[in-house]
N, C-alpha and C. Protein backbone atom coordinates (compact mmCIF):
# COMPACT_ATOMS: atom_id res chain seq x y z
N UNK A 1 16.72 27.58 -51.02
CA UNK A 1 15.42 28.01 -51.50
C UNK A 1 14.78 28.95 -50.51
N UNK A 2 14.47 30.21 -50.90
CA UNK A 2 13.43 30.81 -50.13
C UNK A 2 12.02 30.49 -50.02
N UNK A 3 11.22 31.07 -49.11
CA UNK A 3 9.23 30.92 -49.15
C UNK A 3 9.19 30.77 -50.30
N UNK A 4 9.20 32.00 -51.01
CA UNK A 4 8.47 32.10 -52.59
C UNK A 4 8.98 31.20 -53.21
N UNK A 5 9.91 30.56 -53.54
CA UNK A 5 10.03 30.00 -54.43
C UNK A 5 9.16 28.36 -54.11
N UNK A 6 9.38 27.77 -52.68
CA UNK A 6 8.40 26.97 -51.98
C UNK A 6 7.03 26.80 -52.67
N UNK A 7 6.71 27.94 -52.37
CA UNK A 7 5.67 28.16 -52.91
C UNK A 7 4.89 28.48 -54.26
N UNK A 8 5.62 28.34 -55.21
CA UNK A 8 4.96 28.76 -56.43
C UNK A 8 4.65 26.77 -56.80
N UNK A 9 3.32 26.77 -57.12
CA UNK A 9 2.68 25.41 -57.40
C UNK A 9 3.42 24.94 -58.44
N UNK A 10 3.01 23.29 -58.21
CA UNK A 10 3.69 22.81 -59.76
C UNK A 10 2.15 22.19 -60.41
N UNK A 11 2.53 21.77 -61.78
CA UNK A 11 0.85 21.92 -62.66
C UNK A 11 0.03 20.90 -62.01
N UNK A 12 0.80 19.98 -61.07
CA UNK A 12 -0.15 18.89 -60.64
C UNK A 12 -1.47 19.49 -59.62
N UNK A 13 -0.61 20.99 -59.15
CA UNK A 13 -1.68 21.63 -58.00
C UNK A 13 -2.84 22.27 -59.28
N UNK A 14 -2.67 22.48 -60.14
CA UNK A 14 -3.65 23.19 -60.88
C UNK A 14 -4.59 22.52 -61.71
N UNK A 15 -4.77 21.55 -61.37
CA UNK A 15 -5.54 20.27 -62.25
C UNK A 15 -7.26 21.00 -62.34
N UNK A 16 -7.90 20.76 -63.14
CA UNK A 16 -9.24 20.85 -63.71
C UNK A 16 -9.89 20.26 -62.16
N UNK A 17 -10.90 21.08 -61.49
CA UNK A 17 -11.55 20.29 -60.26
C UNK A 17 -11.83 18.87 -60.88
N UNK A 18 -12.42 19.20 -61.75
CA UNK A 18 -13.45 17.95 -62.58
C UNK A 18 -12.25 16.68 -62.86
N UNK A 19 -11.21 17.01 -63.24
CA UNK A 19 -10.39 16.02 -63.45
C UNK A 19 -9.26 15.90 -62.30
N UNK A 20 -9.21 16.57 -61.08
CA UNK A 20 -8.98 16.10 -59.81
C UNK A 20 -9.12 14.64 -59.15
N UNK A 21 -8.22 13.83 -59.47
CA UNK A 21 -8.47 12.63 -58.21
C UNK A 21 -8.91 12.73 -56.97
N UNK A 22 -9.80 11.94 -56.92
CA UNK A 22 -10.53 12.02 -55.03
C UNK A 22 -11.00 10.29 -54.78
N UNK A 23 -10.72 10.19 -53.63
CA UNK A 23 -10.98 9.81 -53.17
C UNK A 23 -12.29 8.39 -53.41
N UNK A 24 -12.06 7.35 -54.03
CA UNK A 24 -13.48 6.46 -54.62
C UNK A 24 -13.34 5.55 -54.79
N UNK A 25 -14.33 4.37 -54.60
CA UNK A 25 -14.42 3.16 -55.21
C UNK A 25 -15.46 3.26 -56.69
N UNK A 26 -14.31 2.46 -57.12
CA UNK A 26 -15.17 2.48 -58.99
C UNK A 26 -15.81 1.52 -58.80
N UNK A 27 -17.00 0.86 -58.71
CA UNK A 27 -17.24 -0.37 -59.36
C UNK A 27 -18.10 -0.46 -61.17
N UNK A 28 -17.89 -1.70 -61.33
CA UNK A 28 -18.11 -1.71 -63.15
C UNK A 28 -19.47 -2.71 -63.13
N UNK A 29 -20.57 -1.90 -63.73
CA UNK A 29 -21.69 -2.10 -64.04
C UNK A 29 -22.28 -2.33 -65.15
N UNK A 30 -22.63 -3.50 -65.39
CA UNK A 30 -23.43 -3.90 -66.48
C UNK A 30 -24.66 -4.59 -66.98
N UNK A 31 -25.28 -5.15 -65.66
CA UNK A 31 -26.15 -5.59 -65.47
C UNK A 31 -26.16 -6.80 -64.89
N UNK A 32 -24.91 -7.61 -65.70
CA UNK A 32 -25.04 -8.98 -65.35
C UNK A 32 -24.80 -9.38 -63.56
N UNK A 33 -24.71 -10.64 -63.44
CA UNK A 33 -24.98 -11.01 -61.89
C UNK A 33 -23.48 -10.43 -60.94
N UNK A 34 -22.75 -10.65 -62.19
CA UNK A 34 -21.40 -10.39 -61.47
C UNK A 34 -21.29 -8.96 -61.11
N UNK A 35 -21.68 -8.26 -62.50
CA UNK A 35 -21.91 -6.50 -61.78
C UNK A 35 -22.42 -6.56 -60.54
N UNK A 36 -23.70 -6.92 -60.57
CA UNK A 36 -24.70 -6.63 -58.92
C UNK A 36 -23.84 -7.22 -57.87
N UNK A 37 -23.13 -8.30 -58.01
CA UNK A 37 -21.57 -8.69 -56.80
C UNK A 37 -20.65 -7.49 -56.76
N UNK A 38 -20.50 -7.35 -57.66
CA UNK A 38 -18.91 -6.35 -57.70
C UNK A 38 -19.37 -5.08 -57.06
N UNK A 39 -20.89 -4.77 -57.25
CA UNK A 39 -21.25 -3.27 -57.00
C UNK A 39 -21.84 -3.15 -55.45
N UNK A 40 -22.28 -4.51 -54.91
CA UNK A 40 -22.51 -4.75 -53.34
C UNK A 40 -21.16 -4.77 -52.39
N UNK A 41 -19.91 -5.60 -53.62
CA UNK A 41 -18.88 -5.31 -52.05
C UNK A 41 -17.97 -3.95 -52.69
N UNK A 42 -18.30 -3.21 -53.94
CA UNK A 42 -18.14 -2.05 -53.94
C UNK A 42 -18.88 -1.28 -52.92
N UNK A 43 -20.20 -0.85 -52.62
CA UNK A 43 -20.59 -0.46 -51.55
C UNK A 43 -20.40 -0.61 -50.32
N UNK A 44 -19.98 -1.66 -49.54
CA UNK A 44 -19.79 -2.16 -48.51
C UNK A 44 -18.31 -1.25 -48.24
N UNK A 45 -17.57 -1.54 -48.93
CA UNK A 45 -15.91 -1.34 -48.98
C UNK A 45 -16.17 0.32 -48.78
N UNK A 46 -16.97 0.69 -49.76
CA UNK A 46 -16.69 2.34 -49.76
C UNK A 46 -17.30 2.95 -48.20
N UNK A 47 -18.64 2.20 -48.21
CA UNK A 47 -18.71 2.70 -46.60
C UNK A 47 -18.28 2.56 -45.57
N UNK A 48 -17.61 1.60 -45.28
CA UNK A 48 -15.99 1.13 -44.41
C UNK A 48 -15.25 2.68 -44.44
N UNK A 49 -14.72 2.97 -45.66
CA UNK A 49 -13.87 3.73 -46.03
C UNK A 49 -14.24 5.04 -45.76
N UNK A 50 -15.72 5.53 -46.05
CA UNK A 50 -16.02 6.62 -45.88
C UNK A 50 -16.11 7.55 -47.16
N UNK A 51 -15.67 6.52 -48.49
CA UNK A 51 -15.28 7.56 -49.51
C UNK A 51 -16.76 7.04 -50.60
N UNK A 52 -17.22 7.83 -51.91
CA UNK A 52 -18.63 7.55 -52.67
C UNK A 52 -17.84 6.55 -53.78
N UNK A 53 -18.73 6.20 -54.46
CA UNK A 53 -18.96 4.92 -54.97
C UNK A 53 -19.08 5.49 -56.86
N UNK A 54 -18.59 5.11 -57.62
CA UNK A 54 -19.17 6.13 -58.76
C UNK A 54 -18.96 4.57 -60.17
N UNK A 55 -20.38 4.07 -60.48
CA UNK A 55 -20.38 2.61 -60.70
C UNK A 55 -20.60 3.53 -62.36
N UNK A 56 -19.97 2.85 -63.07
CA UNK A 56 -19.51 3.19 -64.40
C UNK A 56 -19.70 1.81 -65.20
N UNK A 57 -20.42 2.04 -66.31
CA UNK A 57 -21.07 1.29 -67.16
C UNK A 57 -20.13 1.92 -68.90
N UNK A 58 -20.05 0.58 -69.86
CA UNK A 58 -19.80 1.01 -70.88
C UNK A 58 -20.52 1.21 -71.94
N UNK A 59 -20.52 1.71 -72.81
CA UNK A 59 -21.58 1.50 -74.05
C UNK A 59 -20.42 1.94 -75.53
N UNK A 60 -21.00 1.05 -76.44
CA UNK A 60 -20.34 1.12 -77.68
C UNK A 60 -21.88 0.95 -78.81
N UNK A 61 -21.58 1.86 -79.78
CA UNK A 61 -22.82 1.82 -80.89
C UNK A 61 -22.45 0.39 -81.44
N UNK A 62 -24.06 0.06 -82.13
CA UNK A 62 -23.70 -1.74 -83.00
C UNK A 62 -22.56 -1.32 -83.64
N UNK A 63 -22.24 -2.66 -84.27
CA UNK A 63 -21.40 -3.06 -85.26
C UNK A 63 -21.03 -1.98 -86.48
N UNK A 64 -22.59 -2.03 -87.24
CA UNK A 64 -22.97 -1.63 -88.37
C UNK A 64 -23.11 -0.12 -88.04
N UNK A 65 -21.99 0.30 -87.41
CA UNK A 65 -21.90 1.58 -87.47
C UNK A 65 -20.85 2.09 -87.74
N UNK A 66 -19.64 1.20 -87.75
CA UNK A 66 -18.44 1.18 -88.33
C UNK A 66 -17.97 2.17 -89.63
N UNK A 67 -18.65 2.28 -90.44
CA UNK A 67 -18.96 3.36 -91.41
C UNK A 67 -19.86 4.34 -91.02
N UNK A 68 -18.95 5.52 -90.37
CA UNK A 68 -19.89 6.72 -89.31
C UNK A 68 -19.83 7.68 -90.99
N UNK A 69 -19.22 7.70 -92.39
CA UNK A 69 -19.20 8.62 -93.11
C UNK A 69 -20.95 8.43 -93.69
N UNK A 70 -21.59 7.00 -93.31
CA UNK A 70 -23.11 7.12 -93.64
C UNK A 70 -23.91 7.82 -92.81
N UNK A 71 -23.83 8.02 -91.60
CA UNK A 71 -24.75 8.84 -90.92
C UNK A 71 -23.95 10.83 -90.98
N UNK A 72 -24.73 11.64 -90.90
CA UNK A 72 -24.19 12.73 -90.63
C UNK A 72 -23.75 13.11 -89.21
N UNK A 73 -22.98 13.67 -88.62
CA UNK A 73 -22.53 14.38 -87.49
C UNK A 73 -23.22 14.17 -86.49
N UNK A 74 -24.51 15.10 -87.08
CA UNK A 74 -25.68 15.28 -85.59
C UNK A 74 -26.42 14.00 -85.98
N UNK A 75 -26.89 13.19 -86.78
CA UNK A 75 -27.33 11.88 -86.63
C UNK A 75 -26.31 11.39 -85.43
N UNK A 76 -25.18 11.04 -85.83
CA UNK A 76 -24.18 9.90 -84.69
C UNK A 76 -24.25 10.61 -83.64
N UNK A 77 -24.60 12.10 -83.30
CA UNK A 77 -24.04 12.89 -81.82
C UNK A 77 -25.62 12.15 -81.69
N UNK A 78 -26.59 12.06 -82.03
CA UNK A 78 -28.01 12.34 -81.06
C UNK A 78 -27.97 10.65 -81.09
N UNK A 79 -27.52 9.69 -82.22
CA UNK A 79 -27.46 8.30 -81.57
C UNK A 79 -26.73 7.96 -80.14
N UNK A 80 -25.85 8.51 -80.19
CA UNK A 80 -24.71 8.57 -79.25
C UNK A 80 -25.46 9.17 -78.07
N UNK A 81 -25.90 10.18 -78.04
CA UNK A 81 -26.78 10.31 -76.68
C UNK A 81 -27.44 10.13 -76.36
N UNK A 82 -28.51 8.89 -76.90
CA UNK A 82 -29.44 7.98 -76.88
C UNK A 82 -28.80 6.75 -76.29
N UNK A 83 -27.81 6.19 -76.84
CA UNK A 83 -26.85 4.91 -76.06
C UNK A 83 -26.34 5.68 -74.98
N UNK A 84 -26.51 6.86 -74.66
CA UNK A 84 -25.39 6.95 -73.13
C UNK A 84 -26.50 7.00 -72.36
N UNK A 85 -27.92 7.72 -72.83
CA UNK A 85 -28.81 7.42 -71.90
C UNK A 85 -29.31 6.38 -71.48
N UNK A 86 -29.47 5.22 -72.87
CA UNK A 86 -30.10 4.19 -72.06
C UNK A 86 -28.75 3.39 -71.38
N UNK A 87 -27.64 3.79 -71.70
CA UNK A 87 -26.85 2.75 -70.51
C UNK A 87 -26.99 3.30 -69.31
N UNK A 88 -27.19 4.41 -69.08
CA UNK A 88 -27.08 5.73 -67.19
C UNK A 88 -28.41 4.78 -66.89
N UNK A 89 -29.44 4.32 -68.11
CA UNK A 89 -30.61 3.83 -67.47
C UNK A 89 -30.58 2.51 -67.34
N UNK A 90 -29.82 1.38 -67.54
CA UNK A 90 -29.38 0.45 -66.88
C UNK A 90 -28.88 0.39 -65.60
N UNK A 91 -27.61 1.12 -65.69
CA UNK A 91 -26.75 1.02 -64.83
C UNK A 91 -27.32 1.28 -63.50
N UNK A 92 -28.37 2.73 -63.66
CA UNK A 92 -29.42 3.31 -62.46
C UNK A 92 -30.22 2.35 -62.20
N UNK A 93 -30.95 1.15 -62.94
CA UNK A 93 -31.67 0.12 -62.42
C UNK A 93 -30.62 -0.60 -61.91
N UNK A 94 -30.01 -0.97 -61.66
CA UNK A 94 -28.97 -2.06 -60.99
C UNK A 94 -28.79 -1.36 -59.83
N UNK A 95 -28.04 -0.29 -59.76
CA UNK A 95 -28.03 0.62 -58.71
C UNK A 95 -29.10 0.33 -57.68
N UNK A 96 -30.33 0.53 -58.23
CA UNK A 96 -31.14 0.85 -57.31
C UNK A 96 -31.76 -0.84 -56.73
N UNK A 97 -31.48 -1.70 -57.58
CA UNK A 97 -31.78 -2.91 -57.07
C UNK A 97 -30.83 -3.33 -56.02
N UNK A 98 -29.03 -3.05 -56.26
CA UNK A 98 -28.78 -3.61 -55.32
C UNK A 98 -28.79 -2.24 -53.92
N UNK A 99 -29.21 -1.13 -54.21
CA UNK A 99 -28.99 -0.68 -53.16
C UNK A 99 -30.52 -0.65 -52.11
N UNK A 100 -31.46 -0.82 -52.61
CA UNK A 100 -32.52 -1.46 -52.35
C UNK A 100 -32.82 -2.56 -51.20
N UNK A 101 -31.52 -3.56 -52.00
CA UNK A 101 -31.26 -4.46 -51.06
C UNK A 101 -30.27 -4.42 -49.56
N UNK A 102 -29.70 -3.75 -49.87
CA UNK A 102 -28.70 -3.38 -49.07
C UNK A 102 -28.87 -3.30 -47.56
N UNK A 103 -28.41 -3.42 -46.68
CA UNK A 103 -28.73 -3.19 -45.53
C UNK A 103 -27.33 -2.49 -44.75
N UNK A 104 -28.12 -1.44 -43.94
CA UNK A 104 -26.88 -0.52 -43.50
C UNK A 104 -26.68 0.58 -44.05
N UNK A 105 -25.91 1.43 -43.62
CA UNK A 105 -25.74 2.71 -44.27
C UNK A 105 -25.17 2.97 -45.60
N UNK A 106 -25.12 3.65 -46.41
CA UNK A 106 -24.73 3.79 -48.10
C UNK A 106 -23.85 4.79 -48.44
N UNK A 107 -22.73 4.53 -48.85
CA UNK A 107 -22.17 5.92 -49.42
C UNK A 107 -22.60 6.50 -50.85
N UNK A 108 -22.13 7.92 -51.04
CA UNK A 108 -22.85 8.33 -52.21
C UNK A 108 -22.57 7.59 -53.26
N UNK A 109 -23.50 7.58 -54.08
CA UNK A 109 -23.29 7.02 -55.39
C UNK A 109 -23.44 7.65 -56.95
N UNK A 110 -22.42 7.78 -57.58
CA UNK A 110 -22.47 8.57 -58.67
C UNK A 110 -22.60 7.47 -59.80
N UNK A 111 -23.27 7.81 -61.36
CA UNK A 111 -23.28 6.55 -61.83
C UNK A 111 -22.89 7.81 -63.45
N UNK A 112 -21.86 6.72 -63.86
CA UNK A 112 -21.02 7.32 -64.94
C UNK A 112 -21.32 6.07 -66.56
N UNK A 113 -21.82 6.82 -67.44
CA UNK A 113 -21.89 5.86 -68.74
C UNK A 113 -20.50 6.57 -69.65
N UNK A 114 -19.67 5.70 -70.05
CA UNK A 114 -18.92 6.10 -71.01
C UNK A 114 -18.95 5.24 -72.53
N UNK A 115 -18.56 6.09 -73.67
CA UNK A 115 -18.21 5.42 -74.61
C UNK A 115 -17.43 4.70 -75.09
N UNK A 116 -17.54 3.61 -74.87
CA UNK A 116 -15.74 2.81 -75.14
C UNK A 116 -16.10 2.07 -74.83
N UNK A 117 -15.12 0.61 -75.09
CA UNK A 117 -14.64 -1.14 -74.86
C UNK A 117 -14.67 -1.07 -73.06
N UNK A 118 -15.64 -2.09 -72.56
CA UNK A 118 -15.24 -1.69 -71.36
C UNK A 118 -14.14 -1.70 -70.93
N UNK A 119 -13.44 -2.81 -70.83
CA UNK A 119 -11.94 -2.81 -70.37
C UNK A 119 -11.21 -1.23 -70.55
N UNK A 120 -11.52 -0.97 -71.64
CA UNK A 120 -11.04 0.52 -71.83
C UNK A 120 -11.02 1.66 -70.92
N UNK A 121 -12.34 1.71 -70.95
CA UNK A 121 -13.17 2.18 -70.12
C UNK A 121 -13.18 2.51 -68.41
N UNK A 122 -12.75 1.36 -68.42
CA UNK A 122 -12.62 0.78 -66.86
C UNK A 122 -11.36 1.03 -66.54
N UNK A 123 -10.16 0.80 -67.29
CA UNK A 123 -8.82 1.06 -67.05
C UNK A 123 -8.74 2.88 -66.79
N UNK A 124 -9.83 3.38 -67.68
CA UNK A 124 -9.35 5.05 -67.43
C UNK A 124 -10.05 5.09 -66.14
N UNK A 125 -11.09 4.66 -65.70
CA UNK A 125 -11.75 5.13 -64.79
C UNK A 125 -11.09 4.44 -63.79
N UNK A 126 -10.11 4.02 -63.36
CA UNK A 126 -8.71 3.12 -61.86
C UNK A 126 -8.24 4.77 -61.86
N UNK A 127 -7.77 5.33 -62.93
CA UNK A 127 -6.65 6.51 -62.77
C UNK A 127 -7.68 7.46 -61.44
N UNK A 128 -6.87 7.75 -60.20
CA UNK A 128 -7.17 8.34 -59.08
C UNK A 128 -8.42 7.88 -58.37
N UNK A 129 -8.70 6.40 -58.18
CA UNK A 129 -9.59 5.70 -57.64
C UNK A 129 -8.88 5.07 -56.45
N UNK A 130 -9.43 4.79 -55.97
CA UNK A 130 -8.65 3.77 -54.48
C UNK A 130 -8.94 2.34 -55.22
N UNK A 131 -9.54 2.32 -55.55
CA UNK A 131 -10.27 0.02 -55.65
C UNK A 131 -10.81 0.85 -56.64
N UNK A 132 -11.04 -0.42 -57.90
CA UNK A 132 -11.41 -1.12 -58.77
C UNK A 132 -12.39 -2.31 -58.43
N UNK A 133 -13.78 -2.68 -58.73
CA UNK A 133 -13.92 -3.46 -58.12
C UNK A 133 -14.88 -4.10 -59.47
N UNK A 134 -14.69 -5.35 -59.93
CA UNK A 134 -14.96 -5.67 -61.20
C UNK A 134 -15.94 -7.10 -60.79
N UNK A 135 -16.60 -7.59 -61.22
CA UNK A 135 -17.20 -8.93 -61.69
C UNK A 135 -16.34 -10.30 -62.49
N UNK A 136 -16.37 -11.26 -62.09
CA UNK A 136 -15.99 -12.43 -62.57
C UNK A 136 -16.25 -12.13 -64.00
N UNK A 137 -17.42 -12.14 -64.52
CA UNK A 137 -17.93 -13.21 -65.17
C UNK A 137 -19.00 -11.83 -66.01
N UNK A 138 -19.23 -11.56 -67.26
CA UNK A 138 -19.96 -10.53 -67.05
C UNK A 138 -20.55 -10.69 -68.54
N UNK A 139 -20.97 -10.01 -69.88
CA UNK A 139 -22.06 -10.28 -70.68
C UNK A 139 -21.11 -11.29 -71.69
N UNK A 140 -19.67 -12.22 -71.77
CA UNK A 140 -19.15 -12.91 -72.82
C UNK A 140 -19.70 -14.41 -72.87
N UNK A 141 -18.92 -14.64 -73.89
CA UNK A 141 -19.43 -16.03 -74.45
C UNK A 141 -18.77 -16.98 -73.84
N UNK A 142 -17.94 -17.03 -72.91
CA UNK A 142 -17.06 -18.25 -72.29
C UNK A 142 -17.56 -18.50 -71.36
N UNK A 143 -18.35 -19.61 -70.97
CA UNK A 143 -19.07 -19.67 -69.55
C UNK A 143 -18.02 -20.45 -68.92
N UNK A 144 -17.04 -21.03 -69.38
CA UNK A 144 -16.02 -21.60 -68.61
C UNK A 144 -14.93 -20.98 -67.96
N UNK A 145 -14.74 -20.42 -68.24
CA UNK A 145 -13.44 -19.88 -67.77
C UNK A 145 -13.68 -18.94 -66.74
N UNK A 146 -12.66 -19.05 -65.75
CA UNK A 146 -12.75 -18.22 -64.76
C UNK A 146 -13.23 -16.94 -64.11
N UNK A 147 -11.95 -15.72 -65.31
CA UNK A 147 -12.09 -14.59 -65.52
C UNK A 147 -12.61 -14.10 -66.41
N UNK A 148 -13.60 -12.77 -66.52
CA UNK A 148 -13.71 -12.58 -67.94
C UNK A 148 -12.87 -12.05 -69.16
N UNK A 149 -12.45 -11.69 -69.97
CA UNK A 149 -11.77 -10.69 -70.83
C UNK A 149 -11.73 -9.81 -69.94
N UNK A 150 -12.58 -8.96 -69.58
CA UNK A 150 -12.41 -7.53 -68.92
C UNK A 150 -11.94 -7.55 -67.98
N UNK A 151 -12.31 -8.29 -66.99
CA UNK A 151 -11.74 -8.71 -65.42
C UNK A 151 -10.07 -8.80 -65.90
N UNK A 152 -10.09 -9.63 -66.86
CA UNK A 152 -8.95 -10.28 -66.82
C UNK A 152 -7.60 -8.87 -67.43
N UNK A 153 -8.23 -7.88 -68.13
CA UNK A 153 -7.73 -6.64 -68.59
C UNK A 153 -7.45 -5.72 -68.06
N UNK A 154 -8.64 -5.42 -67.06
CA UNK A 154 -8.91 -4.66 -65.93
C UNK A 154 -7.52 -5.08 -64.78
N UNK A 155 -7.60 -6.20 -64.57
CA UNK A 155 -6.37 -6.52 -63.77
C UNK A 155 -5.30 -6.61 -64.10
N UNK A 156 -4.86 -6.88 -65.51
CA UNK A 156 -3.49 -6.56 -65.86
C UNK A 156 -2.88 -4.93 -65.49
N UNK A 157 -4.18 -4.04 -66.05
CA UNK A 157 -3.41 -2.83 -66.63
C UNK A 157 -4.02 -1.83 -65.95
N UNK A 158 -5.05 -1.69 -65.07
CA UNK A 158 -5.44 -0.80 -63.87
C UNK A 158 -4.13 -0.06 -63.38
N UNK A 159 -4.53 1.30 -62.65
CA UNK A 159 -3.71 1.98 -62.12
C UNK A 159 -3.97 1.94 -60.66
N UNK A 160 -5.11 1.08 -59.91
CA UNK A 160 -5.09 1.01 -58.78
C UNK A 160 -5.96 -0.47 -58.79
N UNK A 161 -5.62 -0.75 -56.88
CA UNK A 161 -5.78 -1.68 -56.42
C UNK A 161 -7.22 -2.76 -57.78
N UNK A 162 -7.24 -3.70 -57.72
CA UNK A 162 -8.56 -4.72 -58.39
C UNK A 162 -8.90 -5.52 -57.45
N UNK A 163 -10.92 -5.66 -57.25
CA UNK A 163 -11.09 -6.58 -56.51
C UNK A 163 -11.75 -7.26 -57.73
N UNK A 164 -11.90 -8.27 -58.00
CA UNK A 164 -12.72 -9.31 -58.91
C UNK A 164 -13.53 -10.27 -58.22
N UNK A 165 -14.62 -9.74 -57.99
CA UNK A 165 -15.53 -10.28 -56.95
C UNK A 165 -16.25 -11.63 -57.99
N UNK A 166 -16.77 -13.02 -56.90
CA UNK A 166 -17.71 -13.60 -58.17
C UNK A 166 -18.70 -13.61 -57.76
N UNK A 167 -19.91 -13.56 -58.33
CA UNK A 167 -21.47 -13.67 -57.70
C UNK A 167 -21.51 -15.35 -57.41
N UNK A 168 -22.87 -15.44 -56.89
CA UNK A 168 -23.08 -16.56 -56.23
C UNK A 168 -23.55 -17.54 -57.52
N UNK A 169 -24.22 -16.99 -58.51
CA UNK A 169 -23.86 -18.02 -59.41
C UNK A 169 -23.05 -18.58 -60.27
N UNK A 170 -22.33 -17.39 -60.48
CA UNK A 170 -20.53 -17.79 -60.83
C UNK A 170 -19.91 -19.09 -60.31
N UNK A 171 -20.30 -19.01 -59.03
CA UNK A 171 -19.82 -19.87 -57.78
C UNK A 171 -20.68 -21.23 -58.29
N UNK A 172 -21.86 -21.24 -58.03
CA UNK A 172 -22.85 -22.75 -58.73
C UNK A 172 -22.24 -23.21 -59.76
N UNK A 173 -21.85 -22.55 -60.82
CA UNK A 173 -21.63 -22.91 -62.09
C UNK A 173 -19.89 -23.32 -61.92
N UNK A 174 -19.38 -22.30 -61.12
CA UNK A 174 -17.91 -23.48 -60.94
C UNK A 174 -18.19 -24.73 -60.38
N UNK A 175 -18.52 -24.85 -59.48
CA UNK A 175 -19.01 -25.62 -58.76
C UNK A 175 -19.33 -27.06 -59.85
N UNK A 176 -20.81 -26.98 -60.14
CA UNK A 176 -21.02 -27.63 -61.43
C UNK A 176 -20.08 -28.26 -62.38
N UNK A 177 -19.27 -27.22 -62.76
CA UNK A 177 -18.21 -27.72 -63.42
C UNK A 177 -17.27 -28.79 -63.09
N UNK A 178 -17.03 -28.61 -62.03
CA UNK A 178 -15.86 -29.52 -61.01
C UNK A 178 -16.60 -30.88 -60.79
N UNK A 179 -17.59 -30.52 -60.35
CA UNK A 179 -18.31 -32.07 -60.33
C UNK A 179 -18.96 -33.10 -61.82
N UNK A 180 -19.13 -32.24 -62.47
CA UNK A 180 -18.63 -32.83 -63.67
C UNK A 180 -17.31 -33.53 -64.44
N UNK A 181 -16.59 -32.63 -63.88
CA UNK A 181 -14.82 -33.07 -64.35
C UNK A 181 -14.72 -33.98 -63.51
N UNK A 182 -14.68 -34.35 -62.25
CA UNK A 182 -14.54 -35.26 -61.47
C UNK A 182 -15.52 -36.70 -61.61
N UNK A 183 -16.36 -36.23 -61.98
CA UNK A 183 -17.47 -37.56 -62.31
C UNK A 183 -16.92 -37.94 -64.01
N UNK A 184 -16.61 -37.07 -64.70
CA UNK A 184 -15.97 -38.21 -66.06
C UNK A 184 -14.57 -38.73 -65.50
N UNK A 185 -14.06 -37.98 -65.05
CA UNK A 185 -12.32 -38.51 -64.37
C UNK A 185 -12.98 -39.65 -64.08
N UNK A 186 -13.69 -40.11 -62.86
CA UNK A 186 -14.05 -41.16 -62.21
C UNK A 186 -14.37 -42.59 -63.34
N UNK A 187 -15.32 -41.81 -63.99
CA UNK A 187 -15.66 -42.49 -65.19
C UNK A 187 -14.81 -43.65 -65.89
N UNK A 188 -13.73 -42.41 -66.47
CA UNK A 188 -12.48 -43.06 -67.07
C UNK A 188 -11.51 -44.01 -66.08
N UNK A 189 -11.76 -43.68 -65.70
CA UNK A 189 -10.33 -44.24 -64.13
C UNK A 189 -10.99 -45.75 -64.10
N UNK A 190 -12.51 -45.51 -63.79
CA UNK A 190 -13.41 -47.17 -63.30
C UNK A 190 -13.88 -47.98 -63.97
């Protein structure tokens, strides 16, 4: 092989800036307690690292929207950018609560609303991330179980590292649990 030929790029060098991998911790934001965990040792981790933080929230229209041939075009485009705003405006209150709290220095923080299932969501947003950093426990109906659906999705099928952080009441409520199971065990046994 000569220089030139060395040198002529392959398409991976020519990528869209915008769709360029760099350098980030994702964390996944939703409000609940486990977000505000996942998005504190998302911060922590990224400023270790040196790299920004870009906390991504999901949003999906109700149910009863399932039949989009009843609304027209620009009806669903201007609903649709009404749900992405008020999720950027969640996600930015959480943000600012836990960074509020925070103590120590902060890396940047970008805050991303997408349309889609979170798990979905969350799986595209691993592609060229360093960490993933997700919540136990987050808006479902299983207060028992460990992981959530998403956590639990998020960690199957991510393209990079997963942390699945639990908040501190995650922690009470296991907790709780165990001493319950152990006090009917006891129960039965005596």
């Amino acid at each position: 092989m000569n220089d030139e030929e060395d040198m002529v790029p392959t398409e991976a060098t020519w990528l869209d800036p915008e769709g360029m991998p760099a350098p980030k911790v994702v964390a996944a934001v939703d409000g609940s307690a486990g977000s505000r965990a996942a998005l504190e040792f998302a911060l922590a981790d990224a400023a270790r690292r040196g790299v920004p933080v870009e906390a991504v929230i999901a949003f999906r229209p109700p149910d009863y929207w399932l039949d989009f041939d009843v609304m027209g075009q620009t009806e669903t485009e201007r609903m649709r950018a009404r749900l992405r705003s008020e999720a950027e405006g969640r996600a930015r209150a959480v943000v600012e609560e836990v960074t509020g709290a925070a103590a120590g220095p902060l890396p940047e923080i970008g805050i991303r609303a997408v349309h889609g299932a979170a798990a979905d969501v969350l799986i595209r947003a691993s592609h060229g991330a360093d960490l993933l950093v997700v919540g136990s426990r987050g808006h479902g109906g299983f207060s028992s179980v460990l992981l959530g659906s998403t956590s639990m999705q998020v960690a199957l099928h991510a393209t990079c590292p997963v942390t699945v952080v639990h908040s501190p009441e995650a922690r009470r409520h296991r907790l709780r649990l165990h001493r319950e199971r152990r006090a009917a065990e006891t129960a039965t046994v005596g």
